[in-house]
Protein backbone atom coordinates (compact mmCIF):
# COMPACT_ATOMS: atom_id res chain seq x y z
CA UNK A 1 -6.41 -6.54 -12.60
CA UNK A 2 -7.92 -3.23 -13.81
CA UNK A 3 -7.20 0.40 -13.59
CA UNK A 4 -9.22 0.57 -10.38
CA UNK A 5 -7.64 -2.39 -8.82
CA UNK A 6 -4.45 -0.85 -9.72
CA UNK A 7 -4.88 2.79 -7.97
CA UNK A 8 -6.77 1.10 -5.30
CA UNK A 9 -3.61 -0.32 -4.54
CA UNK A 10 -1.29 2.72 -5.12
CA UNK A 11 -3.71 4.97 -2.91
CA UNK A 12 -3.41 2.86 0.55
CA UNK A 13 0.63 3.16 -0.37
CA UNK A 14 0.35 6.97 -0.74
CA UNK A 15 -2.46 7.39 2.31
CA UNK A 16 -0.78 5.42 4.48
CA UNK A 17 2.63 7.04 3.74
CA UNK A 18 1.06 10.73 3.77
CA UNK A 19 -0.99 9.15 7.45
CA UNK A 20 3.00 8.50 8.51
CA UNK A 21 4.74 11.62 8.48
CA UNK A 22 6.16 10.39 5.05
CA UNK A 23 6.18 13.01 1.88
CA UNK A 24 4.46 12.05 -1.23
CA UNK A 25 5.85 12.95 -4.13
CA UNK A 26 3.16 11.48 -6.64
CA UNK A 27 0.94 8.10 -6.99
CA UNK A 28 0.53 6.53 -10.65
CA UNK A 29 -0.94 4.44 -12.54
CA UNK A 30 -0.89 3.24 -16.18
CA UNK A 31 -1.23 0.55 -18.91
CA UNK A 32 1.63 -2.00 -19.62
CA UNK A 33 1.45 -5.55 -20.88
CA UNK A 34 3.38 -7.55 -18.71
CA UNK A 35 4.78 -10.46 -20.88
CA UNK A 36 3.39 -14.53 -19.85
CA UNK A 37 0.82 -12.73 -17.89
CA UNK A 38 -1.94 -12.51 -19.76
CA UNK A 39 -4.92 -9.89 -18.37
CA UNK A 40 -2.41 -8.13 -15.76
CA UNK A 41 -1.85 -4.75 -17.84
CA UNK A 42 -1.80 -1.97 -15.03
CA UNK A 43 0.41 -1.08 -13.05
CA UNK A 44 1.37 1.78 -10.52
CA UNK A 45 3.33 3.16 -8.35
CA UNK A 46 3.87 5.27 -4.90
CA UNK A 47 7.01 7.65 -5.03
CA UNK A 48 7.99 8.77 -1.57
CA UNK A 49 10.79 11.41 -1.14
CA UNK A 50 13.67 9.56 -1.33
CA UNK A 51 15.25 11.58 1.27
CA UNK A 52 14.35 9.75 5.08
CA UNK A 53 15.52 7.15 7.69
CA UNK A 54 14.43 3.87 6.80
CA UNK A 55 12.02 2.66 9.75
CA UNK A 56 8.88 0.63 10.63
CA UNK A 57 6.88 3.07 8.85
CA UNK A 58 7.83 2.19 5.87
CA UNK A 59 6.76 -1.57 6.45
CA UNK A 60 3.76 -0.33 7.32
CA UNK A 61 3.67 1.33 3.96
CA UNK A 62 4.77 -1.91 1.94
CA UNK A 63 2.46 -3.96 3.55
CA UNK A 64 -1.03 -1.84 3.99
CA UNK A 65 -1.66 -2.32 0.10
CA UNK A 66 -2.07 -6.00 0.43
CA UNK A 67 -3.34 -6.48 3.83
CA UNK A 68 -6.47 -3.87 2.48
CA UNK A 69 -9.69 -5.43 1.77
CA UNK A 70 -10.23 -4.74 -1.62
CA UNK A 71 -6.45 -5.27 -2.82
CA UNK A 72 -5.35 -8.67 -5.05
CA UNK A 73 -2.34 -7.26 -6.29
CA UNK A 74 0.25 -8.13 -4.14
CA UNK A 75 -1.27 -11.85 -4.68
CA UNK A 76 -1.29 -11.42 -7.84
CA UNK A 77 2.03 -10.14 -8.39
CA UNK A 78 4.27 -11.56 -5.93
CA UNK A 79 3.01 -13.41 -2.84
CA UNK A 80 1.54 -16.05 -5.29
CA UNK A 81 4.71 -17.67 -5.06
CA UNK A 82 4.33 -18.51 -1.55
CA UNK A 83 0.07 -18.21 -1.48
CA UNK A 84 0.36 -15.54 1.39
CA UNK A 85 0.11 -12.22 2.28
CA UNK A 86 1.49 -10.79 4.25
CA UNK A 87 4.76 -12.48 3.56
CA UNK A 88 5.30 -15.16 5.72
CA UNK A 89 7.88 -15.28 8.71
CA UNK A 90 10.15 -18.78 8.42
CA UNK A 91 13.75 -20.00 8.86
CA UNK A 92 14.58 -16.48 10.34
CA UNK A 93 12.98 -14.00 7.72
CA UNK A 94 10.24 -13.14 5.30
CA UNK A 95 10.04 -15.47 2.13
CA UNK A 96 11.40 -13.11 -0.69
CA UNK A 97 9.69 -12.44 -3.85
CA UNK A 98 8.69 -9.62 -6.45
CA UNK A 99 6.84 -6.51 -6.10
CA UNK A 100 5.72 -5.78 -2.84
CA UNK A 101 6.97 -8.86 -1.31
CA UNK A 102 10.72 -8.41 -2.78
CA UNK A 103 10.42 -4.51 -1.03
CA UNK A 104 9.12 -6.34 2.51
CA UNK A 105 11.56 -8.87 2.37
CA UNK A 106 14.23 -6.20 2.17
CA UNK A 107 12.90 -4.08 4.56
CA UNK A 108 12.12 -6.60 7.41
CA UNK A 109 16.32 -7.51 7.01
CA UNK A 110 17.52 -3.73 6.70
CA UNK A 111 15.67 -3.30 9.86
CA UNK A 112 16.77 -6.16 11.58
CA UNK A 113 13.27 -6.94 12.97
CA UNK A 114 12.12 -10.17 14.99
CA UNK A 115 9.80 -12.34 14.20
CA UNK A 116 8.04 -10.56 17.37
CA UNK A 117 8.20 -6.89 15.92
CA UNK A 118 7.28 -8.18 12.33
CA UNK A 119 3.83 -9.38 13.72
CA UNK A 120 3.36 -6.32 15.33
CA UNK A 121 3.84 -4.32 12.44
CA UNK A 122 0.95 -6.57 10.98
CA UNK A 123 -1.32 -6.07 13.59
CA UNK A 124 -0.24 -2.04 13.69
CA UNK A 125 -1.18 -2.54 9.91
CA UNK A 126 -4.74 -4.04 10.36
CA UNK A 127 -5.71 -1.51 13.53
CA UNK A 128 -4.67 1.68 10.79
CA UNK A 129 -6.80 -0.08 7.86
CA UNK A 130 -9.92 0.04 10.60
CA UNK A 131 -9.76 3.75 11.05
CA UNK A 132 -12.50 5.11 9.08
CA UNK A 133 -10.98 8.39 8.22
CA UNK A 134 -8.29 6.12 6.67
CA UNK A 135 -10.70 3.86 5.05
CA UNK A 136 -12.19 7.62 3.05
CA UNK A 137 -9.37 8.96 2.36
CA UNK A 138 -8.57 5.57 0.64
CA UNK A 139 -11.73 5.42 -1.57
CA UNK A 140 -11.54 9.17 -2.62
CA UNK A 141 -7.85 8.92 -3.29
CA UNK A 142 -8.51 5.82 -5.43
CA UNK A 143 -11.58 6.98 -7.56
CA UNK A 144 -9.53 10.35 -8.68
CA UNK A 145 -6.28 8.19 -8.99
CA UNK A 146 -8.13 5.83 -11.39
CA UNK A 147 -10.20 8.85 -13.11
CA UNK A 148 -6.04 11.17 -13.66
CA UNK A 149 -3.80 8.59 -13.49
CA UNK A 150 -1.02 10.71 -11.78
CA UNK A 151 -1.56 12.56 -8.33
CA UNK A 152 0.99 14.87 -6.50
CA UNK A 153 1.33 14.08 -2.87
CA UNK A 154 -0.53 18.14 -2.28
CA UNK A 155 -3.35 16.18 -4.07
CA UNK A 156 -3.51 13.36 -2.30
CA UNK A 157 -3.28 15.31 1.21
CA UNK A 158 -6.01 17.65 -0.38
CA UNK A 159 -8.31 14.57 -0.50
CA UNK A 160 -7.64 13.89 3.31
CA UNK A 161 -11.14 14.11 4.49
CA UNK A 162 -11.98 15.92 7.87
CA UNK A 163 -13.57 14.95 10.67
CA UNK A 164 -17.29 16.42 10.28
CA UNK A 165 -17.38 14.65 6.58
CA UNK A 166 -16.01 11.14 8.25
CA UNK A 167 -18.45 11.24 10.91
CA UNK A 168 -20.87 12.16 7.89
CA UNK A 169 -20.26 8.72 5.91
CA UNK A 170 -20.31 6.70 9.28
CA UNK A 171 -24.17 7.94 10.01
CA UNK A 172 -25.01 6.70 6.30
């Protein structure tokens, strides 16, 4: 994993959460060996305020960083355990781990959710990940992520592209 792969990762948390109604407080990423892991030395991380209701929306947040194309992290960290992502429903819950899939697991039981409303969050997940405004906002998000390291959540909504500029990148 790389500094790239790492804010790639961090941005579809922060988009996603900004997307949601949710404030941002900052996105991150830096350099940390993580011990019997040879290679894996970024990390990152997506700070929301701290101050909300716990609902869907946040799954939606947990799990969009995986379920995007371009992210191996939660694999890597987490749902290799299991070899799935997203988490996979059985005996009555999502299979636990660390990272990404620890925070799912925990928010799929706070919630109380089904098996029913937990693969309609997934499919909620996949239709947001189509929308190409979404899909910008994620790539410009990422490359000044991984050029700063640190973002505020007023930079990360300053990076929301608008419409004229989206419909722009889907002529190209």
């Amino acid at each position: 994993m790389d500094r790239g792969d790492a804010a790639t990762h961090e941005a579809v948390h922060g988009v996603l959460a900004a997307h949601l109604g949710r404030r941002v407080l900052r996105l991150h990423v830096g350099q940390r060996p993580i011990p019997g892991r040879p290679g894996l030395y970024w990390e990152g991380a997506c700070d929301l305020d701290p101050d909300r209701d716990l609902d869907r929306n946040d799954l939606v947040i947990l799990l969009a960083a995986g379920m995007h194309e371009s992210s191996g992290i939660a694999r890597d960290a987490g749902s290799g355990d299991h070899g799935v992502w997203p988490p996979a429903w059985l005996d009555g819950g999502v299979l636990d781990g660390i990272g990404d899939r620890h925070q799912v697991h925990g928010c799929v039981r706070l919630l109380k959710l089904t098996e029913e409303q937990y693969n309609d969050t997934i499919i909620q997940v996949r239709k947001l990940l189509a929308e190409p405004e979404l899909r910008l906002w994620i790539a410009k998000t990422a490359s000044a992520l991984a050029r700063d390291g640190l973002l505020t959540g007023d930079e990360v909504e300053a990076l929301r592209p608008d419409r004229l500029t989206v419909e722009l990148q889907e002529a190209a």
